[in-house]
Structures are given as C-alpha cells and as structure tokens.
N, C-alpha and C. Protein backbone atom coordinates (compact mmCIF):
# COMPACT_ATOMS: atom_id res chain seq x y z
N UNK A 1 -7.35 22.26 -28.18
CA UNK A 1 -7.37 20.97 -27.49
C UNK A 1 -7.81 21.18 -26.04
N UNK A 2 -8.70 20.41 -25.58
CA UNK A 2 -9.43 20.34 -24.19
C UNK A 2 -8.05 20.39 -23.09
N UNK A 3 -8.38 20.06 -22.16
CA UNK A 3 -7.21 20.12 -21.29
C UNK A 3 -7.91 18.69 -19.98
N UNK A 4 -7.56 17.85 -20.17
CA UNK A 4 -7.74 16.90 -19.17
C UNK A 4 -6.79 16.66 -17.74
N UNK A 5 -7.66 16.76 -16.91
CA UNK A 5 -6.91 16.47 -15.53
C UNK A 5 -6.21 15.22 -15.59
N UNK A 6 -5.14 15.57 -14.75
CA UNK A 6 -4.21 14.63 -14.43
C UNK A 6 -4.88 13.59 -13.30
N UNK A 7 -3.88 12.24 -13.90
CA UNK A 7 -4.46 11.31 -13.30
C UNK A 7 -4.48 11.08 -11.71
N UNK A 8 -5.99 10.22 -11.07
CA UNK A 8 -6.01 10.78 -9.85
C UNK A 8 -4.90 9.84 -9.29
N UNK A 9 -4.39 8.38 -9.01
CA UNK A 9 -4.17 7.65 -8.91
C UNK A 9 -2.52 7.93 -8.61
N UNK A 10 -1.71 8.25 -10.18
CA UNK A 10 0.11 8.46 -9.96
C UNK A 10 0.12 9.66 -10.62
N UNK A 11 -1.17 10.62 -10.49
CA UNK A 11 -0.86 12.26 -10.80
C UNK A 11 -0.27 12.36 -12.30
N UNK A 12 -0.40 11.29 -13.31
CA UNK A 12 0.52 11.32 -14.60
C UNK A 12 -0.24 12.54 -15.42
N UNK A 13 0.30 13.18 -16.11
CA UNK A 13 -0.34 14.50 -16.86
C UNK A 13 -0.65 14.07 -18.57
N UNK A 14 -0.60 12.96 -18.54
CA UNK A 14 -0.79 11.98 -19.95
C UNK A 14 -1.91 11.33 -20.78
N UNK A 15 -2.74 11.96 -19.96
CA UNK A 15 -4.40 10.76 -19.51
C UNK A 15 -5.12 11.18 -20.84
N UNK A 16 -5.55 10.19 -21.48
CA UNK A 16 -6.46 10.72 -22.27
C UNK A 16 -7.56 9.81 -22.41
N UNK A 17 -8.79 10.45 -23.09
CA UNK A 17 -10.21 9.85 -23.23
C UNK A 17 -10.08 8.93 -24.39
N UNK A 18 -10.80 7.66 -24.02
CA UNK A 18 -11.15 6.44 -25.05
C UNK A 18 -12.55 6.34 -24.38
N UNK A 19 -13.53 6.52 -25.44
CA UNK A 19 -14.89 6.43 -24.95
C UNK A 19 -15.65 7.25 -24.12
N UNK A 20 -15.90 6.95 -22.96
CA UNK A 20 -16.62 7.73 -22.05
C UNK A 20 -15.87 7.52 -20.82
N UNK A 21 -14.41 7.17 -20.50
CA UNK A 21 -13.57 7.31 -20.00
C UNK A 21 -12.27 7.65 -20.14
N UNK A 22 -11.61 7.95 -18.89
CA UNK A 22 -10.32 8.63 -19.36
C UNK A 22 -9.23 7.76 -18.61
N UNK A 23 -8.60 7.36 -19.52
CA UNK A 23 -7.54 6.40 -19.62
C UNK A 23 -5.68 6.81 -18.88
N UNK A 24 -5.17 6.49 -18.09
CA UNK A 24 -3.72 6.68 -17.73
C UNK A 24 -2.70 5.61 -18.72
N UNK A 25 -2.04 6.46 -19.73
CA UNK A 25 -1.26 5.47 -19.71
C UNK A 25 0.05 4.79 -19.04
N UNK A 26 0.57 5.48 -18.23
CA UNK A 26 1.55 5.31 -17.09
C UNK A 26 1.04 4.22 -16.44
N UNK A 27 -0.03 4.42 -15.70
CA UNK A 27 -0.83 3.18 -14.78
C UNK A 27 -1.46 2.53 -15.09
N UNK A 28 -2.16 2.54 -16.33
CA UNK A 28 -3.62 2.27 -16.80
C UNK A 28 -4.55 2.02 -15.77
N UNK A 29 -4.74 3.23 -15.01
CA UNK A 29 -5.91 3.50 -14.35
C UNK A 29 -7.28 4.06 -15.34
N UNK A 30 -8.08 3.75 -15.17
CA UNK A 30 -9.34 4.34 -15.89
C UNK A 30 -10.26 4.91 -14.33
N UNK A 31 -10.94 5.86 -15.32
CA UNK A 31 -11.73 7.10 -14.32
C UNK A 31 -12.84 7.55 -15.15
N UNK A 32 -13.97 7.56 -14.95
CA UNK A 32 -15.15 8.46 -15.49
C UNK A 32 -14.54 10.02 -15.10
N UNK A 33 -14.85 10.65 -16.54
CA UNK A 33 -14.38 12.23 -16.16
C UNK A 33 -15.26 12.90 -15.44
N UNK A 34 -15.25 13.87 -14.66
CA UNK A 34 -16.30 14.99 -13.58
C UNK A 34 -16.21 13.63 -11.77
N UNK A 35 -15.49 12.41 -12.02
CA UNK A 35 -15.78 12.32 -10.99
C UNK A 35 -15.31 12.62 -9.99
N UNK A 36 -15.25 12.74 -8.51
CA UNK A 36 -14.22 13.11 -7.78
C UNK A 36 -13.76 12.85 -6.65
N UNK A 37 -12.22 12.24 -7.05
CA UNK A 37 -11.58 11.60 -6.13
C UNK A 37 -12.99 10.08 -5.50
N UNK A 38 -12.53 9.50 -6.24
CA UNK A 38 -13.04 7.82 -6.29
C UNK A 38 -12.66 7.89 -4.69
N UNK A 39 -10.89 7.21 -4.76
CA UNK A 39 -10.85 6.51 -3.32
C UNK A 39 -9.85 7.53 -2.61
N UNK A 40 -10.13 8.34 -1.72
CA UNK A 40 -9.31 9.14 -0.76
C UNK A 40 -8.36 8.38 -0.11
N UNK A 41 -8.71 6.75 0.40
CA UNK A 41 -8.09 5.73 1.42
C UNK A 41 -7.73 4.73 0.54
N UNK A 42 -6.44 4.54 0.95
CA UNK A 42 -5.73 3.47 0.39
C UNK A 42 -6.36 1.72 0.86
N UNK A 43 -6.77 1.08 0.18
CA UNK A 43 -6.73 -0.42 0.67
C UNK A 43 -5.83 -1.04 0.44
N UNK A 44 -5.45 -1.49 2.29
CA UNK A 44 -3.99 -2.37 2.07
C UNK A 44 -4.72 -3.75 2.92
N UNK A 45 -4.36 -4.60 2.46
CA UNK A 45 -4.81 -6.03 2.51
C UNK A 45 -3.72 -6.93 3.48
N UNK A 46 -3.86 -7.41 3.82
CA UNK A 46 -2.78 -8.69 4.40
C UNK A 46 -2.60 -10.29 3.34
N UNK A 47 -2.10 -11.21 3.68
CA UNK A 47 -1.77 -12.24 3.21
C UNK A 47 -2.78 -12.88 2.88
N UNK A 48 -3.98 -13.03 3.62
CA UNK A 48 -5.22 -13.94 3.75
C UNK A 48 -6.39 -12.95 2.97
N UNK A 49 -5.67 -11.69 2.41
CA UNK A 49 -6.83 -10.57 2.18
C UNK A 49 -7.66 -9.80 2.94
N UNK A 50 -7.24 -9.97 4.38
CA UNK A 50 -7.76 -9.51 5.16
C UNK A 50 -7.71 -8.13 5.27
N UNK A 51 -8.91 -6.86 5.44
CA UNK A 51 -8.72 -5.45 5.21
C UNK A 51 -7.37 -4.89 6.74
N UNK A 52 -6.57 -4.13 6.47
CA UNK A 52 -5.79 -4.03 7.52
C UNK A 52 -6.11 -2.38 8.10
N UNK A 53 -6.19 -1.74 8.94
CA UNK A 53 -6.49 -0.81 9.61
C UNK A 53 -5.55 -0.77 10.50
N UNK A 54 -4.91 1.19 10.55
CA UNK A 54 -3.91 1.44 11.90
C UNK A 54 -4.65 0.72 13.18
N UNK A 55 -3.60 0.72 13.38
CA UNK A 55 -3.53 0.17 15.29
C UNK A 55 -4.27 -1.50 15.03
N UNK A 56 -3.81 -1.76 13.96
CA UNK A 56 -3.94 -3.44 14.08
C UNK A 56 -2.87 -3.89 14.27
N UNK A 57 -2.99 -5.89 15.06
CA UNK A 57 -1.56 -6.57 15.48
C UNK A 57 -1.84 -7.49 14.12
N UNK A 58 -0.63 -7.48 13.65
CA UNK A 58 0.02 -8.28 12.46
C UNK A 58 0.83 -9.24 13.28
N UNK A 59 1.16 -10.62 12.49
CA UNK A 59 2.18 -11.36 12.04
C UNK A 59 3.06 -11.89 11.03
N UNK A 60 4.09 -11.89 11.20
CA UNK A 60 4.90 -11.95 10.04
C UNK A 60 4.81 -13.48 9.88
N UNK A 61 4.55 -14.05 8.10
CA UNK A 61 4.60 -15.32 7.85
C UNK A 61 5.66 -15.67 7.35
N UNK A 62 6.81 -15.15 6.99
CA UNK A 62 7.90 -15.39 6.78
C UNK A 62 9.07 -15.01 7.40
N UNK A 63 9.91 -15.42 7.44
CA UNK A 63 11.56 -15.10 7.32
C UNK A 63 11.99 -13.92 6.88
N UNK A 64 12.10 -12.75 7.52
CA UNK A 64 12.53 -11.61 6.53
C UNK A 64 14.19 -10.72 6.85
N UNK A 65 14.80 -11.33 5.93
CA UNK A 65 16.03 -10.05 5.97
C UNK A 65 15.59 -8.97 6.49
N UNK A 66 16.53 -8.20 7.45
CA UNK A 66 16.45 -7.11 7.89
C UNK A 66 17.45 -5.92 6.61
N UNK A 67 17.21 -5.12 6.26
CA UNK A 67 17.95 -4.74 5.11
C UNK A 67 18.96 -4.26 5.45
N UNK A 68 20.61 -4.45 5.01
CA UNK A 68 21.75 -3.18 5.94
C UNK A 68 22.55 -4.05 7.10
N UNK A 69 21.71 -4.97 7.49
CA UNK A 69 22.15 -5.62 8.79
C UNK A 69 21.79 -7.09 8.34
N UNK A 70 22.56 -7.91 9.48
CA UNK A 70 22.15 -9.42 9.77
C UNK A 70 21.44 -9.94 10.58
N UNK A 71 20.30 -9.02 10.54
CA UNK A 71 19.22 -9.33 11.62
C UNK A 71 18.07 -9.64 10.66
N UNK A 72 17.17 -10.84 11.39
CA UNK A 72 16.46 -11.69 10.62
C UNK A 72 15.05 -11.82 11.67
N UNK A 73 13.72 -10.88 11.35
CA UNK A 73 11.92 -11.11 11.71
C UNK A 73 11.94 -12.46 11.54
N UNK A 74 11.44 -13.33 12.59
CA UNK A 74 11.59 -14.72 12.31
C UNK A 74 9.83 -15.05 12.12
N UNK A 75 9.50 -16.01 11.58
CA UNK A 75 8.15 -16.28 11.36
C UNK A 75 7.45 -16.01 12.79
N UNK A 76 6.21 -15.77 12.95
CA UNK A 76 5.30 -15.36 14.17
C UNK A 76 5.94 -14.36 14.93
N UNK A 77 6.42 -13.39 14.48
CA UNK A 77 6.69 -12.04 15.03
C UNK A 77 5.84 -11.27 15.00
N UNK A 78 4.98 -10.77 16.11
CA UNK A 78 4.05 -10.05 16.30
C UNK A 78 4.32 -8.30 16.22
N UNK A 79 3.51 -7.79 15.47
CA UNK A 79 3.91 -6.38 15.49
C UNK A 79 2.84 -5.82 15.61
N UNK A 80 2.57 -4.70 17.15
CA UNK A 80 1.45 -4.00 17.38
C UNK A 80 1.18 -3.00 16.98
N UNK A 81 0.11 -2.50 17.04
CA UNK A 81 -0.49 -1.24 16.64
C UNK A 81 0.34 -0.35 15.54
N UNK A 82 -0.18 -1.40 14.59
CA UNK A 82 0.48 -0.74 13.20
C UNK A 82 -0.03 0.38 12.43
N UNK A 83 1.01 1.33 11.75
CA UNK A 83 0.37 2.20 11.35
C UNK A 83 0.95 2.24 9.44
N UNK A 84 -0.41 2.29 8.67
CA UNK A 84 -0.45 2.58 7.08
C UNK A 84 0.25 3.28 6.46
N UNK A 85 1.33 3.25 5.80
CA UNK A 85 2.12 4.25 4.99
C UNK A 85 1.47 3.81 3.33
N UNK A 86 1.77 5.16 2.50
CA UNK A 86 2.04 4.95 1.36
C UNK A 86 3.48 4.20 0.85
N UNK A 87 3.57 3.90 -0.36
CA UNK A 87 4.86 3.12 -0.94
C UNK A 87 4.90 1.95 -0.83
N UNK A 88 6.06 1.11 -1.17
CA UNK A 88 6.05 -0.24 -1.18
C UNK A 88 5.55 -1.26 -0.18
N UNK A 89 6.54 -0.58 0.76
CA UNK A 89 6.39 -1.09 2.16
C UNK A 89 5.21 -0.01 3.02
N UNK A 90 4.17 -1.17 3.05
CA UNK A 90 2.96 0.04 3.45
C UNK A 90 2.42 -0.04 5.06
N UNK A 91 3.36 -0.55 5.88
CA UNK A 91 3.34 -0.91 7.49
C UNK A 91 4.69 -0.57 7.71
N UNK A 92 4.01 0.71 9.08
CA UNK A 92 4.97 0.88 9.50
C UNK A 92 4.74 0.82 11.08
N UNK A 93 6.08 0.31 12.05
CA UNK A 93 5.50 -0.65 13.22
C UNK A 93 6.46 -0.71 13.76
N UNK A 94 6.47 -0.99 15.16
CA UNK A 94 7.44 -1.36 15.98
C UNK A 94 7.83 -2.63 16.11
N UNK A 95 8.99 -3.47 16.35
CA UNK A 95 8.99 -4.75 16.25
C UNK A 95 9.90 -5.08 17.54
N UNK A 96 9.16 -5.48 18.90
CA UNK A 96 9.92 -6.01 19.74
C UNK A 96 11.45 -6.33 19.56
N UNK A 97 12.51 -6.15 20.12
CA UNK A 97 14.03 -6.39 19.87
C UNK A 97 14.80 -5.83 18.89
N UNK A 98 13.93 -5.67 17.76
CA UNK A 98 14.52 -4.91 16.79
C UNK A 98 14.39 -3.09 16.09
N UNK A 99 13.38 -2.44 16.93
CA UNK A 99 12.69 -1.46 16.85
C UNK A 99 11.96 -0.98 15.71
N UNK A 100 12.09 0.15 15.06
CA UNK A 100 10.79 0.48 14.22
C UNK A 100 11.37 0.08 12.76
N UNK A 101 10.23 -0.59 12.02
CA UNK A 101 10.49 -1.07 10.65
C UNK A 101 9.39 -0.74 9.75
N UNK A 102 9.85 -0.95 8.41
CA UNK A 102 8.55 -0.86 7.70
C UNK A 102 8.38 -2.20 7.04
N UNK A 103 6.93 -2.99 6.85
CA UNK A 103 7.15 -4.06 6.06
C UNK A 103 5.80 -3.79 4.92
N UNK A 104 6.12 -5.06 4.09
CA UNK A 104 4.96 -5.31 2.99
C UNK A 104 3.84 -5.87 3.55
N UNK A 105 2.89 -5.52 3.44
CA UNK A 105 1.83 -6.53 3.79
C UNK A 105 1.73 -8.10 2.98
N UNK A 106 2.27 -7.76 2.10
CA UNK A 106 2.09 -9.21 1.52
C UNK A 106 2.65 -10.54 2.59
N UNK A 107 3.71 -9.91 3.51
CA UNK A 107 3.93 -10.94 4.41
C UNK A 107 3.78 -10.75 5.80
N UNK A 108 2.59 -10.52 6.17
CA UNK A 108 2.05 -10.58 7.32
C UNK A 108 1.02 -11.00 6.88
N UNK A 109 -0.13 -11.60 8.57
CA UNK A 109 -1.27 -11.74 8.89
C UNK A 109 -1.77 -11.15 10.07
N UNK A 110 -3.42 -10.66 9.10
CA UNK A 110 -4.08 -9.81 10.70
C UNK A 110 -4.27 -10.91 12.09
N UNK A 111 -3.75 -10.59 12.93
CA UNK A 111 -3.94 -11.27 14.16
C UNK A 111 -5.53 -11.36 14.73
C-alpha cells in the first residue's frame, strides 16, 4: 500500500485518494497530490468580508462578554494594530480599559 501524506490543512494521517484527488476525511479538505503547500497564510475575513491584515484597526459590532469576568466590549470599541492568531479566536489585540484580548473576527469591522 502507497503511503499518502498527511493532510495539509488539520495534519489528519487518514487522507485518501478518490479520483485524481486526495480527500481528508476529518476535514474534508481536498488537495491535488505532488502539490505543495496550497496556502502558507491563513485568510481571516471580518464581518463585511473584508481581508484583515496585522496592524489593522477593527471594531467590535457587538456586545461581547468578557469571559471569567463581568466586563462587557461595548459596540464601537476600537482595537488597534491587531495581530492574526491561529484558532478560534483569530485577533489578538489590545483593547483600551480592558487590556489584551483575543476576539473572533466574525464580530468585528475593518475600520
């Protein structure tokens, strides 16, 4: 039996070929085999879809629990020169009064 690389995407060691591609079933990522490394850079988007890049100013469009505490990002909270993490929460940033947080992009906008 061949030996197929693990998937590029969540690294799953499960991947196998249907057709002329090779299939994840963990993620169902698909990949042409021999290619390499598709996307090195993560695309993280904002609310409006806007492409987001470190050292951009965001705003928060919602209301957000602070997690642990009773402190509450109130809508139009500006957060500067943000910087891209991997994981859920893929901004990570300083937030006037409340100091460094991580949020989702799903609830912000690029300023």
């Amino acid at each position: 039996m061949s030996e197929l690389p693990p998937c590029p995407q969540c690294q799953s060691p499960y991947a196998y070929a249907d057709a002329s591609l090779l299939v994840c079933p963990e993620c169902a990522h698909e990949w042409q085999p021999g290619s390499v490394d598709q996307e090195d850079e993560r695309v993280v988007r904002d609310s409006n879809g806007n492409l987001l890049q470190d050292g951009d100013t965001v705003t928060v469009i919602k209301d957000l629990k602070v997690k642990g505490s009773s402190l509450v990002v109130k809508v139009g909270t500006k957060a500067k020169n943000i910087r891209l993490v991997a994981g859920d929460h893929d901004i990570d940033c300083k937030i006037p009064s409340l100091g460094a947080m991580q949020l989702k992009s799903a609830f912000v906008k690029k300023q």
